[in-house]
Each structure stands twice: as structure tokens, then as C-alpha cells.
PDB file of N, CA and C in Angstrom:
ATOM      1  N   UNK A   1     197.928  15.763  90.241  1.00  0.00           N
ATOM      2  CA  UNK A   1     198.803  16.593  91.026  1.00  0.00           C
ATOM      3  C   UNK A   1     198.319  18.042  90.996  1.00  0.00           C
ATOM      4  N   UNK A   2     197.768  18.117  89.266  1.00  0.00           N
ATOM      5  CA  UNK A   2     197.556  20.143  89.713  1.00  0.00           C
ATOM      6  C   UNK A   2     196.232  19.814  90.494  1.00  0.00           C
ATOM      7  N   UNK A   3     195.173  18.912  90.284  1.00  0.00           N
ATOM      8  CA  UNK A   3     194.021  19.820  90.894  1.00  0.00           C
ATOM      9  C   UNK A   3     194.358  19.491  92.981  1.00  0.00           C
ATOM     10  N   UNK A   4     195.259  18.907  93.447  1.00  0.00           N
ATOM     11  CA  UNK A   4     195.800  18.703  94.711  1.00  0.00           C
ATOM     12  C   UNK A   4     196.467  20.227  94.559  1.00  0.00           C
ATOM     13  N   UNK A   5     197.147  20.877  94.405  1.00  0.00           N
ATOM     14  CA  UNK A   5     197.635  21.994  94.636  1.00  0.00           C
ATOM     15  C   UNK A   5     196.563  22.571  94.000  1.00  0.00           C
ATOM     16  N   UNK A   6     195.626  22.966  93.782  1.00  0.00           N
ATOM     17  CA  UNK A   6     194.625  23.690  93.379  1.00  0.00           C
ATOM     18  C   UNK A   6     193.970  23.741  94.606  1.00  0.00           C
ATOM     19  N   UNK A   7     193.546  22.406  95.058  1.00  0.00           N
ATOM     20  CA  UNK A   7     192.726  22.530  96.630  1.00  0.00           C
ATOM     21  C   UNK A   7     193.450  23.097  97.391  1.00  0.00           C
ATOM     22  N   UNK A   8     194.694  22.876  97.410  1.00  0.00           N
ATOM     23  CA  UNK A   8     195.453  23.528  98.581  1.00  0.00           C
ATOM     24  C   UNK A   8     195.381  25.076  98.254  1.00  0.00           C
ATOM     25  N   UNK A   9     195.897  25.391  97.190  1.00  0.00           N
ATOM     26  CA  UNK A   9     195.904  27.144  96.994  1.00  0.00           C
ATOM     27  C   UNK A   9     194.596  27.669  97.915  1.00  0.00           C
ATOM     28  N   UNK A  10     193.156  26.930  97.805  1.00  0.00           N
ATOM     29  CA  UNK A  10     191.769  27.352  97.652  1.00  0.00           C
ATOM     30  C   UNK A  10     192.114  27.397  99.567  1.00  0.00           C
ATOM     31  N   UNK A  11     192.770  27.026  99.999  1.00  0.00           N
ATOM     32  CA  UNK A  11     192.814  26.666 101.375  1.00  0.00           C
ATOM     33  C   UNK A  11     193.333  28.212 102.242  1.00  0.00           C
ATOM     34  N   UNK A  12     193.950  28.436 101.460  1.00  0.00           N
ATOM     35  CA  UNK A  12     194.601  29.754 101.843  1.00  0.00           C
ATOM     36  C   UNK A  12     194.391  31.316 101.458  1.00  0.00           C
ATOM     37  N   UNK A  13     193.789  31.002 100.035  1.00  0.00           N
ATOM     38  CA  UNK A  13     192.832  32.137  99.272  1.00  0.00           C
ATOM     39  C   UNK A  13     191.822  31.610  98.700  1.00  0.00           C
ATOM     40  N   UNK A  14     190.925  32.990  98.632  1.00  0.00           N
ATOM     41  CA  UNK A  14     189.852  32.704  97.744  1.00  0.00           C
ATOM     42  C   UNK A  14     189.660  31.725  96.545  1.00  0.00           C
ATOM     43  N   UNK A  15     188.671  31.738  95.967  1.00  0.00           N
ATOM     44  CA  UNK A  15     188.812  30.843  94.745  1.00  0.00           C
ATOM     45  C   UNK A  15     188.780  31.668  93.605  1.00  0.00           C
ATOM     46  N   UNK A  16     188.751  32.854  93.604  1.00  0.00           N
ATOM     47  CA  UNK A  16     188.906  33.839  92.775  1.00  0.00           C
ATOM     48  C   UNK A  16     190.246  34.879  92.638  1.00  0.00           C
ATOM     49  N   UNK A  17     190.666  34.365  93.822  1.00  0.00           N
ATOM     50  CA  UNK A  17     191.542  35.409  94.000  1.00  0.00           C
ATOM     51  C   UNK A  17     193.504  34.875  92.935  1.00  0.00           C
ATOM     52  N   UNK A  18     193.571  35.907  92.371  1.00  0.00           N
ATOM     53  CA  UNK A  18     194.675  35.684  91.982  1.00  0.00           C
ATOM     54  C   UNK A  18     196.593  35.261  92.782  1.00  0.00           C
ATOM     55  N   UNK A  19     195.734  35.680  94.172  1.00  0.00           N
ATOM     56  CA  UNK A  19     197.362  35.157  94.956  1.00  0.00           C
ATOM     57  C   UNK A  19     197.130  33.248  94.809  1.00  0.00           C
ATOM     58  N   UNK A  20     195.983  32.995  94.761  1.00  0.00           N
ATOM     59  CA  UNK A  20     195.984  31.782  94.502  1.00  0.00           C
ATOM     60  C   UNK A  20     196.465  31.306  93.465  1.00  0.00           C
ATOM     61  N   UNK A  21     196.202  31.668  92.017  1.00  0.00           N
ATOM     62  CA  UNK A  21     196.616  31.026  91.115  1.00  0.00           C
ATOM     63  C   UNK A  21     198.318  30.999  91.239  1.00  0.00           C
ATOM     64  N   UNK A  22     199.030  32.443  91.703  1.00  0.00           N
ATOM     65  CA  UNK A  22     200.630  32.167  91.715  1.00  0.00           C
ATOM     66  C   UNK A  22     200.679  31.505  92.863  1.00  0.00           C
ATOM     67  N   UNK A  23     200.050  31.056  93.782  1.00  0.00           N
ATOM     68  CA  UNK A  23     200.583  30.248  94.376  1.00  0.00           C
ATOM     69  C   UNK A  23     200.473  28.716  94.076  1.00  0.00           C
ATOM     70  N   UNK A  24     199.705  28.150  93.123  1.00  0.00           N
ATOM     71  CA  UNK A  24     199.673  27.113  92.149  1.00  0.00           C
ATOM     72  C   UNK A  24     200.796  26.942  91.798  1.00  0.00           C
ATOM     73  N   UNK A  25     200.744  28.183  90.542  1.00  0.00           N
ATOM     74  CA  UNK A  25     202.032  28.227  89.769  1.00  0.00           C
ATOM     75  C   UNK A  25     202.966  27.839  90.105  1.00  0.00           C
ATOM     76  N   UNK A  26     203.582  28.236  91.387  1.00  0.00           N
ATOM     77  CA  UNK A  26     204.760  28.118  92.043  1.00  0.00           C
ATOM     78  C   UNK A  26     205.064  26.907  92.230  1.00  0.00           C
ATOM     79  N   UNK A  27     204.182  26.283  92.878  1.00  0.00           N
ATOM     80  CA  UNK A  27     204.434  25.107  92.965  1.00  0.00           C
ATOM     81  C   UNK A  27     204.426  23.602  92.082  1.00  0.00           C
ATOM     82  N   UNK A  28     203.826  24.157  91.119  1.00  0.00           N
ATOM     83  CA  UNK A  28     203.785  23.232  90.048  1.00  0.00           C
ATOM     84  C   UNK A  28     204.856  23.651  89.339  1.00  0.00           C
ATOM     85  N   UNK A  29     205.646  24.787  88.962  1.00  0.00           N
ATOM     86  CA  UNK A  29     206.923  25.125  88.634  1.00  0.00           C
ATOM     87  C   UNK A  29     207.944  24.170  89.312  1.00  0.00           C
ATOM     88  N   UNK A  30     208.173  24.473  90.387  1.00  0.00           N
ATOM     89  CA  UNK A  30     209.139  23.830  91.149  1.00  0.00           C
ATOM     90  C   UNK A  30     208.906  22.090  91.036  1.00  0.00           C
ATOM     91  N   UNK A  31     207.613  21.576  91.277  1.00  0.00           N
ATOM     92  CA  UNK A  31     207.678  20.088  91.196  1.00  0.00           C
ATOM     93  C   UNK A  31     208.436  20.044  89.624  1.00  0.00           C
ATOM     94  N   UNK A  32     207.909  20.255  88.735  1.00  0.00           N
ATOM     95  CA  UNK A  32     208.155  20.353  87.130  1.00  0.00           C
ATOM     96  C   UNK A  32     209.478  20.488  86.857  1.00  0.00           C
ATOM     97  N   UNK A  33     210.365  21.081  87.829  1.00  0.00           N
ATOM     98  CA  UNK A  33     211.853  21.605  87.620  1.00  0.00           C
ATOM     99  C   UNK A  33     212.510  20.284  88.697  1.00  0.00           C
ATOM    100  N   UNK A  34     211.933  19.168  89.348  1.00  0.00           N
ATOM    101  CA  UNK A  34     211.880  18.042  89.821  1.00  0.00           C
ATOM    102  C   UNK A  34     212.727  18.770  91.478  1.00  0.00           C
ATOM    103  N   UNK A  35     211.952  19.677  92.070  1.00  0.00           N
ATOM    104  CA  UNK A  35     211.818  20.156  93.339  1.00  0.00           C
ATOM    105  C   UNK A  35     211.027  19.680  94.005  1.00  0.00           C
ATOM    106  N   UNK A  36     210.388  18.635  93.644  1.00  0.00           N
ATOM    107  CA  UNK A  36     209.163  18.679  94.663  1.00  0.00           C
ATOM    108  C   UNK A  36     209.206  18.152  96.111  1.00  0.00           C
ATOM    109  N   UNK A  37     210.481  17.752  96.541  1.00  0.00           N
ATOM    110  CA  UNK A  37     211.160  17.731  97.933  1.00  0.00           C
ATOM    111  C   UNK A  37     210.638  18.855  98.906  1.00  0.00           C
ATOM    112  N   UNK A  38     210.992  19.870  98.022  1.00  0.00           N
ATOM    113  CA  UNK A  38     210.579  20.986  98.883  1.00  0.00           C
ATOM    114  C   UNK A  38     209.486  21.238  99.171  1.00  0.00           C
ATOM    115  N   UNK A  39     208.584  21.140  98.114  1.00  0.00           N
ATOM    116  CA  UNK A  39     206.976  21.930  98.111  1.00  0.00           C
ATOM    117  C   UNK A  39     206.311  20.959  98.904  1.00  0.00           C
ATOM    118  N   UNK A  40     206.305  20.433  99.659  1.00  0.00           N
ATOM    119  CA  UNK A  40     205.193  19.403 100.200  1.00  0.00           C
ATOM    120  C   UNK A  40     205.826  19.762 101.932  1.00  0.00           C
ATOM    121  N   UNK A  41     206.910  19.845 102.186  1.00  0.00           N
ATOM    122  CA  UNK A  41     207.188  20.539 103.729  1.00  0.00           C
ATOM    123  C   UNK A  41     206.744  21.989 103.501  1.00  0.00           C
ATOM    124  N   UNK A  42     206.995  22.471 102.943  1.00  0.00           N
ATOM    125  CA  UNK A  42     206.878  23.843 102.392  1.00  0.00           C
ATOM    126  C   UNK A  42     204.826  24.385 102.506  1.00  0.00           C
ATOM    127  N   UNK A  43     204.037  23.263 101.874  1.00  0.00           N
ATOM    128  CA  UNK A  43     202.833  23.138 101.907  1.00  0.00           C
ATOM    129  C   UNK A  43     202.631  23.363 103.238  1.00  0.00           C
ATOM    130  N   UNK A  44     203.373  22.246 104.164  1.00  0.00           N
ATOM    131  CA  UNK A  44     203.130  22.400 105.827  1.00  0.00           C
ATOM    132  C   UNK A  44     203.193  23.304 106.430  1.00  0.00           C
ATOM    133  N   UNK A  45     204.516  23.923 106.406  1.00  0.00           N
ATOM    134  CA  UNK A  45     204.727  25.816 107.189  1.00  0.00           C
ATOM    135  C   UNK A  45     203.505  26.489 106.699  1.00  0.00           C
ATOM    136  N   UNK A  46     203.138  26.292 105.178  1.00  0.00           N
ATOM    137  CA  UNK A  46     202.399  27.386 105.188  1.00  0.00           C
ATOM    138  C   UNK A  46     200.596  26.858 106.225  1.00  0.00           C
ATOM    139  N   UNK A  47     200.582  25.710 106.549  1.00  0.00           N
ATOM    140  CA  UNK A  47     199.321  25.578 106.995  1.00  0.00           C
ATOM    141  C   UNK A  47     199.939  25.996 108.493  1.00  0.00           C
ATOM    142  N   UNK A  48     201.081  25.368 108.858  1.00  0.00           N
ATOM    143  CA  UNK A  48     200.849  25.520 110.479  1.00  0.00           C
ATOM    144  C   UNK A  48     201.341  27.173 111.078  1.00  0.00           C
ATOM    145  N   UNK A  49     201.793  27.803 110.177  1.00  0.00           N
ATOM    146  CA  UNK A  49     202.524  29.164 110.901  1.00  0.00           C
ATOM    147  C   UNK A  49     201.032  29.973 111.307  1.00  0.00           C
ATOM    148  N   UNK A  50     200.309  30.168 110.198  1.00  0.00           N
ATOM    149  CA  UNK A  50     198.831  30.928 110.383  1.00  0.00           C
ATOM    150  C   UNK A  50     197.907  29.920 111.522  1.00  0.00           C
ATOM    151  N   UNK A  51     198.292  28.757 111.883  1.00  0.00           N
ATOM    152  CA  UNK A  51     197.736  28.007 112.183  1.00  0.00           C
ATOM    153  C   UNK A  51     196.520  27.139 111.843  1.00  0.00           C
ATOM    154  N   UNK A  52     196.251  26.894 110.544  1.00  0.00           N
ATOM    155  CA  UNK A  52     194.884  26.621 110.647  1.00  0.00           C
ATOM    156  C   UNK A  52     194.965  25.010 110.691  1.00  0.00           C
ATOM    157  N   UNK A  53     193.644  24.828 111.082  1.00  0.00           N
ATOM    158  CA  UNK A  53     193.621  23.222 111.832  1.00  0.00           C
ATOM    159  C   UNK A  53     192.329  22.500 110.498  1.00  0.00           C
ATOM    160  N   UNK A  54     192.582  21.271 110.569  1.00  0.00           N
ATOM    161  CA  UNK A  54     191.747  20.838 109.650  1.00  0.00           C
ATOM    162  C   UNK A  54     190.222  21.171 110.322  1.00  0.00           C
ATOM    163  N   UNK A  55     189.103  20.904 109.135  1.00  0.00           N
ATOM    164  CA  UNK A  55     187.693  21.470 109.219  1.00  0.00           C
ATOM    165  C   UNK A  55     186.881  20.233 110.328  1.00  0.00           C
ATOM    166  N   UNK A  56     186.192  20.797 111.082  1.00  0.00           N
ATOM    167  CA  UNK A  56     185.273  19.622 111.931  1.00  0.00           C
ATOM    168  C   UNK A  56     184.139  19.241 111.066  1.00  0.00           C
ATOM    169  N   UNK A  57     184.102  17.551 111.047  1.00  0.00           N
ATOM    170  CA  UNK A  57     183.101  17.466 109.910  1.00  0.00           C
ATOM    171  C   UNK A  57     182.364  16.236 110.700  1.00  0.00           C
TER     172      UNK A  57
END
């Protein structure tokens, strides 16, 4: 489960960058506090509002 929210953080920031790691955090908080209802729609807004579309491979 963390390294799946790890890829995802990396999706949105750097791999260095620290908004990534709280945005880990966050979400592994909340699953852990047995939220995880939320964080997985929640995952979605954050891909589709900026829009980004999966990679052409």
C-alpha cells in the first residue's frame, strides 16, 4: 500500500520534493485511521482537476 501511494505522490511532485512526502503521509494517515473510503476518490480529483492523462507508452 505505501509504495502505491509513493508512486502516486511521485505523479504529482518531484521525487525529491518534500510536498510529496506530506502528501504520502496524509494519506497513509487517513487509510491507518481506517479512512481509506476517502483517499482513493480523493487520489482521482487530484489527477483529473490539473488534468493529467495517463503516459503514452
Amino acid at each position: 500500500m505505501i509504495e502505491f501511494l509513493w508512486k502516486a505522490a511521485f505523479v504529482f511532485y518531484s521525487q525529491t520534493s518534500t510536498q510529496a512526502e506530506a502528501w504520502e503521509s496524509k494519506r497513509l494517515q487517513l487509510i491507518l485511521e481506517g479512512k481509506s473510503s476517502s483517499v482513493a476518490p480523493g487520489m482521482g480529483r487530484s489527477a483529473t482537476l490539473p488534468k493529467l492523462t495517463p503516459p503514452i507508452t
